[in-house]
Every structure is written in structure tokens, then in C-alpha cells.
N, C-alpha and C. Protein backbone atom coordinates (compact mmCIF):
# COMPACT_ATOMS: atom_id res chain seq x y z
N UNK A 1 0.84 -1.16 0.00
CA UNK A 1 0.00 0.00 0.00
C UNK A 1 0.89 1.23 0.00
N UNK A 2 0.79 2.24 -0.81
CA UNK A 2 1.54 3.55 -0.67
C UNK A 2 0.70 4.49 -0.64
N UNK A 3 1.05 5.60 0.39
CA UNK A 3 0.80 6.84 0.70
C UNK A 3 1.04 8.16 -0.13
N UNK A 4 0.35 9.31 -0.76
CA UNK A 4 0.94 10.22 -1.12
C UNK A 4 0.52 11.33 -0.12
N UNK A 5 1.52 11.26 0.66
CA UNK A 5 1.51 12.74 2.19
C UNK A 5 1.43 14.01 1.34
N UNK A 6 2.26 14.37 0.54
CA UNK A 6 2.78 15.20 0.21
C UNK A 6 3.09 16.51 1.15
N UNK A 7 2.77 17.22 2.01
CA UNK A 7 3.46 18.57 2.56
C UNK A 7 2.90 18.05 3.60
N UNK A 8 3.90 17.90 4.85
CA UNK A 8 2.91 17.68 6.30
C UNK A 8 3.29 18.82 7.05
N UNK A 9 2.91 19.69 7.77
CA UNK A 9 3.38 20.82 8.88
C UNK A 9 2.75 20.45 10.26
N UNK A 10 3.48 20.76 11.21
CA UNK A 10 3.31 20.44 12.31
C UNK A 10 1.99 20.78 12.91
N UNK A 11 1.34 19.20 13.49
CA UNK A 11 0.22 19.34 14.13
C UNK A 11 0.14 19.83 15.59
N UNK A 12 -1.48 20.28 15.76
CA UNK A 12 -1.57 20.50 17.12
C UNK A 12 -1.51 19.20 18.32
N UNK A 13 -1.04 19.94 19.36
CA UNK A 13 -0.96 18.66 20.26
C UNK A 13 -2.25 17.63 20.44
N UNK A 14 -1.88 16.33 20.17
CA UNK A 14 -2.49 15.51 20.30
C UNK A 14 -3.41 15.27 18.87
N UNK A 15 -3.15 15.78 17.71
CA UNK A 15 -3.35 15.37 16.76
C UNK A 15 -2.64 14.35 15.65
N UNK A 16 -2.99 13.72 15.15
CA UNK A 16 -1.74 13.04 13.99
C UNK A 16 -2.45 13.14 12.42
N UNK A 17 -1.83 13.52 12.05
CA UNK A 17 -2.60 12.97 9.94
C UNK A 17 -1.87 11.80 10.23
N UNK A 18 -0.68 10.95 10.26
CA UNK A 18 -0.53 9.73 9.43
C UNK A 18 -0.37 9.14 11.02
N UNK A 19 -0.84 7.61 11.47
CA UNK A 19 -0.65 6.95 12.64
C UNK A 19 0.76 6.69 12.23
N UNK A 20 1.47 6.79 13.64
CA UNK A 20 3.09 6.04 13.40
C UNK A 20 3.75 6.83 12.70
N UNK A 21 3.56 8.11 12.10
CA UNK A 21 4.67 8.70 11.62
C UNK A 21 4.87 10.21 12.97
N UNK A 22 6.42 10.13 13.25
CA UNK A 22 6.38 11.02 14.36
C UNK A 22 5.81 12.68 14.18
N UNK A 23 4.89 13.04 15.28
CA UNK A 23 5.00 14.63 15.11
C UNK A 23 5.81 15.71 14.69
N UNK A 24 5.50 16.67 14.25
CA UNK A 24 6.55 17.27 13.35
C UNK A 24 6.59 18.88 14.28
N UNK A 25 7.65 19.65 14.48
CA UNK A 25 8.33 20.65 14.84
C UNK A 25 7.59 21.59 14.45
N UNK A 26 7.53 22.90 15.27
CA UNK A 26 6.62 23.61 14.63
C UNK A 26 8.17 24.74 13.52
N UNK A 27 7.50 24.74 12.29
CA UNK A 27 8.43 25.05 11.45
C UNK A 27 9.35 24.26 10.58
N UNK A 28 8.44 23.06 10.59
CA UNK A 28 9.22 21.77 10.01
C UNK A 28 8.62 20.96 8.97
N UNK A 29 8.72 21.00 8.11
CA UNK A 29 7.70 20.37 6.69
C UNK A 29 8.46 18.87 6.72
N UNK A 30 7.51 17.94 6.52
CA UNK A 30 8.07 16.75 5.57
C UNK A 30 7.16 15.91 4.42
N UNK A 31 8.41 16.04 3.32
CA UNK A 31 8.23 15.62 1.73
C UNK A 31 8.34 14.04 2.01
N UNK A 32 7.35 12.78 1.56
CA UNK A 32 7.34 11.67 1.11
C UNK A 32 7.81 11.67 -0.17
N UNK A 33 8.62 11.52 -0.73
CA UNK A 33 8.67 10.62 -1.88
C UNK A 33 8.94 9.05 -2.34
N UNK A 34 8.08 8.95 -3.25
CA UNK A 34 8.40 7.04 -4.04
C UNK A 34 9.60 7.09 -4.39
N UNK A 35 9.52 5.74 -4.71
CA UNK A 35 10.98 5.45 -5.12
C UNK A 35 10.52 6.20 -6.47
N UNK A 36 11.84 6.07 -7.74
CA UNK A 36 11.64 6.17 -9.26
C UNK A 36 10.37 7.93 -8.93
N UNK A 37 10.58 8.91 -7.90
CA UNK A 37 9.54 9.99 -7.71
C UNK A 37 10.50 11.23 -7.33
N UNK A 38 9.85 12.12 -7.54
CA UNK A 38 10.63 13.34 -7.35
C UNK A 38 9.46 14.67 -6.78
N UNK A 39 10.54 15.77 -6.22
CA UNK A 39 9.92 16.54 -5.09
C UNK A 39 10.46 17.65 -5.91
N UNK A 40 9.89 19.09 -5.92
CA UNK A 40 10.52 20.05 -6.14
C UNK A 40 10.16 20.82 -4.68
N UNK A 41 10.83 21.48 -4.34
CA UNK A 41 10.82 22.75 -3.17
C UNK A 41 11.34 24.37 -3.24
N UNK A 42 10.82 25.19 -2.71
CA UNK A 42 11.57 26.35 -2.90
C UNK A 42 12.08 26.67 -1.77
N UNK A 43 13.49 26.75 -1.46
CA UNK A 43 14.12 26.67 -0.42
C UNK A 43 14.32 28.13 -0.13
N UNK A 44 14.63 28.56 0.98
CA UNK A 44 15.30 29.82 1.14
C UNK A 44 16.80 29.87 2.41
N UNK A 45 17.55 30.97 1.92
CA UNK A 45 19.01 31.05 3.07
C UNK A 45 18.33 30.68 4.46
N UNK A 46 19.68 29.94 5.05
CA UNK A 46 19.03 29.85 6.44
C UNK A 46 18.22 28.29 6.36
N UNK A 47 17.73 27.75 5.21
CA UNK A 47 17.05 26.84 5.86
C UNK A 47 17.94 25.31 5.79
N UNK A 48 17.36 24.44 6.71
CA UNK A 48 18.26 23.29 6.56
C UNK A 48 17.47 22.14 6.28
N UNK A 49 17.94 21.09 5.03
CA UNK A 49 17.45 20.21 4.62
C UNK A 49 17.68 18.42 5.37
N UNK A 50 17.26 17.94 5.49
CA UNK A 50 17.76 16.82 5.85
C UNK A 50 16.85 15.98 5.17
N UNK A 51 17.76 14.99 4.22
CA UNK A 51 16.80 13.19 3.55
C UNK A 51 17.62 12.55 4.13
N UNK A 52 16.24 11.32 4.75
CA UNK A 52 16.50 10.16 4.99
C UNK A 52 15.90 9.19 4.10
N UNK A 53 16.82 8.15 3.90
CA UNK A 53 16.43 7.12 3.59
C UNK A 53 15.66 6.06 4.45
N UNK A 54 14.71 5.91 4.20
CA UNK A 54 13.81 5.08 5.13
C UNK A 54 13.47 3.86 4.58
N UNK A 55 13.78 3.52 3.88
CA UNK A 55 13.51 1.99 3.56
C UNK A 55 15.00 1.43 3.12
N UNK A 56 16.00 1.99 2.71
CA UNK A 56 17.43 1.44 2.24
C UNK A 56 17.18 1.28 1.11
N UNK A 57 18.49 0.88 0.33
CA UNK A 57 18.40 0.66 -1.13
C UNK A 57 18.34 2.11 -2.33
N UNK A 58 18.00 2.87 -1.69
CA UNK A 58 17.43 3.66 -2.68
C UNK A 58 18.82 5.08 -2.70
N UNK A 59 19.19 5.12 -4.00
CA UNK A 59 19.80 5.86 -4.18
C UNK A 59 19.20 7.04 -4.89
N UNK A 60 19.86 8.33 -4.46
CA UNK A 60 19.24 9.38 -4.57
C UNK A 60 19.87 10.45 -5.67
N UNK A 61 19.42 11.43 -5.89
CA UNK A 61 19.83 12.46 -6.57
C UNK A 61 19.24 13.58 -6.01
N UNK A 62 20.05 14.99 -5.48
CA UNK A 62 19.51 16.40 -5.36
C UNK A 62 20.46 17.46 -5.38
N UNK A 63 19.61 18.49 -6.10
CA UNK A 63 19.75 19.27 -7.01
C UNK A 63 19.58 21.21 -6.71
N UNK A 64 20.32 21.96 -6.58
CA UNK A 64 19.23 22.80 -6.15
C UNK A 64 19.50 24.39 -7.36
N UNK A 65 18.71 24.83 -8.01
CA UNK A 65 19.10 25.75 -8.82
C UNK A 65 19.14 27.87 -8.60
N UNK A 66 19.57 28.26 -8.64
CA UNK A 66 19.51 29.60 -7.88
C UNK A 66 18.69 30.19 -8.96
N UNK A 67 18.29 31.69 -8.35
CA UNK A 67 17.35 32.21 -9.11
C UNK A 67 17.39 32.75 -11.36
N UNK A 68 19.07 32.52 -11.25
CA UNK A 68 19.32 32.34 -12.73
C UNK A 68 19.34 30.42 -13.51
N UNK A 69 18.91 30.01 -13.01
CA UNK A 69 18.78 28.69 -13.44
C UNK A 69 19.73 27.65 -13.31
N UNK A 70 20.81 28.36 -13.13
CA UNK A 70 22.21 27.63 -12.65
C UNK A 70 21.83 26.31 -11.57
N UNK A 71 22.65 25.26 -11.64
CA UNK A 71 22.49 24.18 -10.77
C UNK A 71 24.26 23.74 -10.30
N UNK A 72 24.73 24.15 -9.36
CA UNK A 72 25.81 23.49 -8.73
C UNK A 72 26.24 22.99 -7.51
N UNK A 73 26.90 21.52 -7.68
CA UNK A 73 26.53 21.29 -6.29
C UNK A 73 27.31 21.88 -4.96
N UNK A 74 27.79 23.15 -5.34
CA UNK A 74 28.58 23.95 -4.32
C UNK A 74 27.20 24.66 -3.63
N UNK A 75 26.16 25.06 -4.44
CA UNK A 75 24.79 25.36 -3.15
C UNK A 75 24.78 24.58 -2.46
N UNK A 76 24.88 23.18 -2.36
CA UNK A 76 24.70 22.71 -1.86
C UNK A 76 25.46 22.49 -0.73
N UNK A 77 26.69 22.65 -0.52
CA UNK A 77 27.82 23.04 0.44
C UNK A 77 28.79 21.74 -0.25
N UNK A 78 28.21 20.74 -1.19
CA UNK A 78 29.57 19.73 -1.62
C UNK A 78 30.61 19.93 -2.43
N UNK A 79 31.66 19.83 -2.27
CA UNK A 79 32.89 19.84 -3.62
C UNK A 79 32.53 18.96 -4.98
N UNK A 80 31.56 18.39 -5.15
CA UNK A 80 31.80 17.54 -5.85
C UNK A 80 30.44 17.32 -6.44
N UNK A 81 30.33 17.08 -7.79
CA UNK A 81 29.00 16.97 -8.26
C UNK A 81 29.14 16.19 -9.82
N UNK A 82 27.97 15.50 -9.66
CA UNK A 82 27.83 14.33 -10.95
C UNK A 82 26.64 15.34 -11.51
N UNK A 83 26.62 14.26 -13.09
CA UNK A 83 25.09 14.82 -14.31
C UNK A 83 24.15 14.26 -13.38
N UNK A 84 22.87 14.98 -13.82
CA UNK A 84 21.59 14.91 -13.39
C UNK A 84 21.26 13.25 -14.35
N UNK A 85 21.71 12.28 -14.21
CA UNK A 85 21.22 10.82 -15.15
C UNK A 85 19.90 10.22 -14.20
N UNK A 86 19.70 10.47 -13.24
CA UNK A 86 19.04 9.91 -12.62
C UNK A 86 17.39 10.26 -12.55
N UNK A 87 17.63 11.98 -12.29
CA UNK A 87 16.43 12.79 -12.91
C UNK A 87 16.09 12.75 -14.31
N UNK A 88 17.28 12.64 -14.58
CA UNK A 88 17.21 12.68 -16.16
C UNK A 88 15.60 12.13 -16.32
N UNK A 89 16.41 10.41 -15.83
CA UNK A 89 15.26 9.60 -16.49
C UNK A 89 14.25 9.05 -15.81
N UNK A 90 13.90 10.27 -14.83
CA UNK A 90 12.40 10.27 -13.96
C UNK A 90 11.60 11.28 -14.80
N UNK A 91 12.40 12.13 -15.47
CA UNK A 91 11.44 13.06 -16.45
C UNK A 91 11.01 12.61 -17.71
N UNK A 92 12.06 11.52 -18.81
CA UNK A 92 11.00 10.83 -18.68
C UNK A 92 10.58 9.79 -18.85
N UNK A 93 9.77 9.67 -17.53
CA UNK A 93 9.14 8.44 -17.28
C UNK A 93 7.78 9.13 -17.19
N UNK A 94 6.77 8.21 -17.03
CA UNK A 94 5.21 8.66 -16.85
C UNK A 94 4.53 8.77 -15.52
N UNK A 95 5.47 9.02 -14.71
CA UNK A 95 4.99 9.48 -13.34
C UNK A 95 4.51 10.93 -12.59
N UNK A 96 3.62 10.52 -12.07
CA UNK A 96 3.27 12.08 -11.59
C UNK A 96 3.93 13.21 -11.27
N UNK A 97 4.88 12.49 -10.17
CA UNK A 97 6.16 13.88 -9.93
C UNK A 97 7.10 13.86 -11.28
N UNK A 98 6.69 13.06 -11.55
CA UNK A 98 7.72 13.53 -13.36
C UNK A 98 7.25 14.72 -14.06
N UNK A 99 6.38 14.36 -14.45
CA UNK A 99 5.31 15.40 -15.35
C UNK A 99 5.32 16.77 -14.53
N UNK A 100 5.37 16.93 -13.16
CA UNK A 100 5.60 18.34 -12.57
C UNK A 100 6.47 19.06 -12.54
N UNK A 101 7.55 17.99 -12.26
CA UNK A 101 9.12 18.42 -11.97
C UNK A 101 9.76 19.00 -13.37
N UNK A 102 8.99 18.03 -14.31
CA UNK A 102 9.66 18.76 -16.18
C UNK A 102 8.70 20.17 -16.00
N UNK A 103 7.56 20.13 -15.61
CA UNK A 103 6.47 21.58 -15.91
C UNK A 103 6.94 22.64 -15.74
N UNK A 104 7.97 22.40 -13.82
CA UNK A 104 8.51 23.39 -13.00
C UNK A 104 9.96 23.89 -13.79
N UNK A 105 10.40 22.73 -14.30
CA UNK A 105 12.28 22.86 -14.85
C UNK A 105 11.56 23.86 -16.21
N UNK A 106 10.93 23.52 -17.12
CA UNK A 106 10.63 24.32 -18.39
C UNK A 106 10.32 25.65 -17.50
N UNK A 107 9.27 25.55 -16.71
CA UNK A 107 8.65 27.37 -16.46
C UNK A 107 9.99 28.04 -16.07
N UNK A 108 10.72 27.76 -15.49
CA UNK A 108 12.06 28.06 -14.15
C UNK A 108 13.24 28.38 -15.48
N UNK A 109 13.21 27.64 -16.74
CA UNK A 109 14.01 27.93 -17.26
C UNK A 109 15.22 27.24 -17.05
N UNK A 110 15.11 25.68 -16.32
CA UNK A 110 16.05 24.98 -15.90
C UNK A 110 16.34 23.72 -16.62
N UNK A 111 17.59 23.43 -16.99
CA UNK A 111 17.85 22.60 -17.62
C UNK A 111 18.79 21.52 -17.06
N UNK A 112 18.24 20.33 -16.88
CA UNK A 112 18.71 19.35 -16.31
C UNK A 112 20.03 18.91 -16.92
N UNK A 113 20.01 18.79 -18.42
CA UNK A 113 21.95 18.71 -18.92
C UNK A 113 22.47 19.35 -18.49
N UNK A 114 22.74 20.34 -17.87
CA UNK A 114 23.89 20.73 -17.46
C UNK A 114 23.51 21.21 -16.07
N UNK A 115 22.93 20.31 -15.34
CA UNK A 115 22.56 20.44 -14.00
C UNK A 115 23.79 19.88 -13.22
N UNK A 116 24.38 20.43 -12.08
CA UNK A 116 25.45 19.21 -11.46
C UNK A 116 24.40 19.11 -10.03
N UNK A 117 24.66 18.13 -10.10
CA UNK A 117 23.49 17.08 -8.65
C UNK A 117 24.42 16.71 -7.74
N UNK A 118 24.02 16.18 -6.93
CA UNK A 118 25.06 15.48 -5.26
C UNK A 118 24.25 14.32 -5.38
N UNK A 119 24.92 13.20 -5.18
CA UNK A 119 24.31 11.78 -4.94
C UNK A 119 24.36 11.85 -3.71
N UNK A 120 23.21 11.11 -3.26
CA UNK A 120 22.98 10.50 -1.97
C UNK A 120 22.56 9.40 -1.72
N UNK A 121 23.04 8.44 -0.86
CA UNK A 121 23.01 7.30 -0.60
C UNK A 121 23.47 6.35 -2.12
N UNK A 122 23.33 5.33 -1.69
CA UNK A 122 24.27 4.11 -2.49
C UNK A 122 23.05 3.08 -3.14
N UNK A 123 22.66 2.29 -3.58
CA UNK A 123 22.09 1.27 -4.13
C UNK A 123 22.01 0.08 -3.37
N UNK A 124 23.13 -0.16 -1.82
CA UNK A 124 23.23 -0.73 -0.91
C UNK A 124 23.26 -0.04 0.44
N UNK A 125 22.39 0.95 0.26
CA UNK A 125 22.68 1.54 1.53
C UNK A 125 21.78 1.27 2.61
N UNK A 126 21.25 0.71 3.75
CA UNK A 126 20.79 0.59 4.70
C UNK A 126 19.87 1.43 5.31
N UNK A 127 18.66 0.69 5.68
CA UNK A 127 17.31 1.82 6.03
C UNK A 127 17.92 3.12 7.03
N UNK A 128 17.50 4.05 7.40
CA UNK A 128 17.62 4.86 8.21
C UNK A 128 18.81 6.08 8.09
N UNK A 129 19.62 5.71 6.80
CA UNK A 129 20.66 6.53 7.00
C UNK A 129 20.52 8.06 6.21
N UNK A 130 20.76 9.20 6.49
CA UNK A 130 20.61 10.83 6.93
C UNK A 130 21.61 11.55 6.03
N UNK A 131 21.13 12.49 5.20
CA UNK A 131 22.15 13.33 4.47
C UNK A 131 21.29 14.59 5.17
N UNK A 132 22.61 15.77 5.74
CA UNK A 132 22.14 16.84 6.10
C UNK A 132 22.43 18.19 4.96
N UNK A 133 21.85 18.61 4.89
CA UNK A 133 22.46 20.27 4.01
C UNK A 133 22.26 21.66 4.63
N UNK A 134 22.62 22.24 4.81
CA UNK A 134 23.03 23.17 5.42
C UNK A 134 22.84 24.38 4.85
């Protein structure tokens, strides 16, 4: 069975939207995504990102582009950055966050070839493990 949460913000005490998923901070959003699925966000200075991998296995790609369309993964605070192959070929595929994420990259003026991305996590990587950004 899969869930689409999409934006959760912190409930009032003693409320839950999803049973078993922990309460959330006040000032604290959290994005579900599927596997083979993608999220766009508009981030601003100051804020801090954190993905977890919650099921393992799943290797990641993220991306973040500044207000001229540019994508490098020095926003991101890493030295080091691979091609977007991964998004590449979630855009296209026929999935819902596909079809948005190309809608958002065309309006934005963003172009995924010459996007540089940060990988996260491995193809063997183990449930629970945390990439922070800063």
C-alpha cells in the first residue's frame, strides 16, 4: 500500500494525519517521496534540509538551482558533483512527480543537462541513513 503525504506541517498537540509517523516541529515540513519519484521545493538562506532514507536501497539524486537557473553542487555546500542521469530519467518516465518536476524545470528555465546534482546514498545503503544540508 503507498501513501501520497505530500506537505505535512506540524500538528496541534495531540493530533496526527498519518498513525506512526512522528509529530513534526513547529516550522518543520516533511516531503514523502516514491521510489523512481521526485519533489521540487523552494528553499530559502538559512534553511536546513535533511533526507532520509527510510527503507534502504534507494539511491538518490539532489539538485538545487539559484534564481538564474544555474544548478551546482557547491549550493549545496559539496565539492563535488555528478550529471543529473538519474532525474534525467524520472522526467521521462510517466509518473506524476515527473510530469511536474519537467512543468517546474521548463517554467524556471532549468535545464537538467547541465545540471550538477550530489548523490545521496548508495544502491546498498541501509534503512535509516541521513544526508544533512546546510
Amino acid at each position: 500500500m503507498s501513501y501520497d503525504f505530500g506537505v505535512e506541517q506540524a500538528a496541534r498537540i495531540g493530533q496526527a494525519y498519518v498513525p506512526g509517523l512522528p509529530t513534526l516541529p513547529i516550522d518543520t515540513e516533511r516531503y514523502t517521496i516514491p521510489g523512481g519519484g521526485s519533489q521540487s521545493l523552494q528553499i530559502a538562506e538559512g534553511d536546513r534540509i535533511q533526507v532520509i532514507d527510510r527503507e534502504g536501497l534507494q539511491p538518490g539524486e539532489i539538485l538545487l538551482f539559484n534564481s538564474n537557473g544555474v544548478s551546482q553542487a557547491g549550493f549545496l555546500g559539496s565539492k563535488s558533483g555528478g550529471s543529473a542521469t538519474g532525474l534525467q530519467s524520472i522526467v521521462k518516465s510517466q509518473e506524476k512527480s515527473a510530469q511536474r518536476l519537467d512543468t517546474i524545470l521548463q517554467r524556471l528555465g532549468c535545464d537538467l543537462n547541465t545540471a550538477e546534482v550530489v548523490h545521496i546514498f548508495q544502491e546498498a545503503s541501509p534503512s535509516g541513513n541521513t544526508v544533512n544540508f546546510v
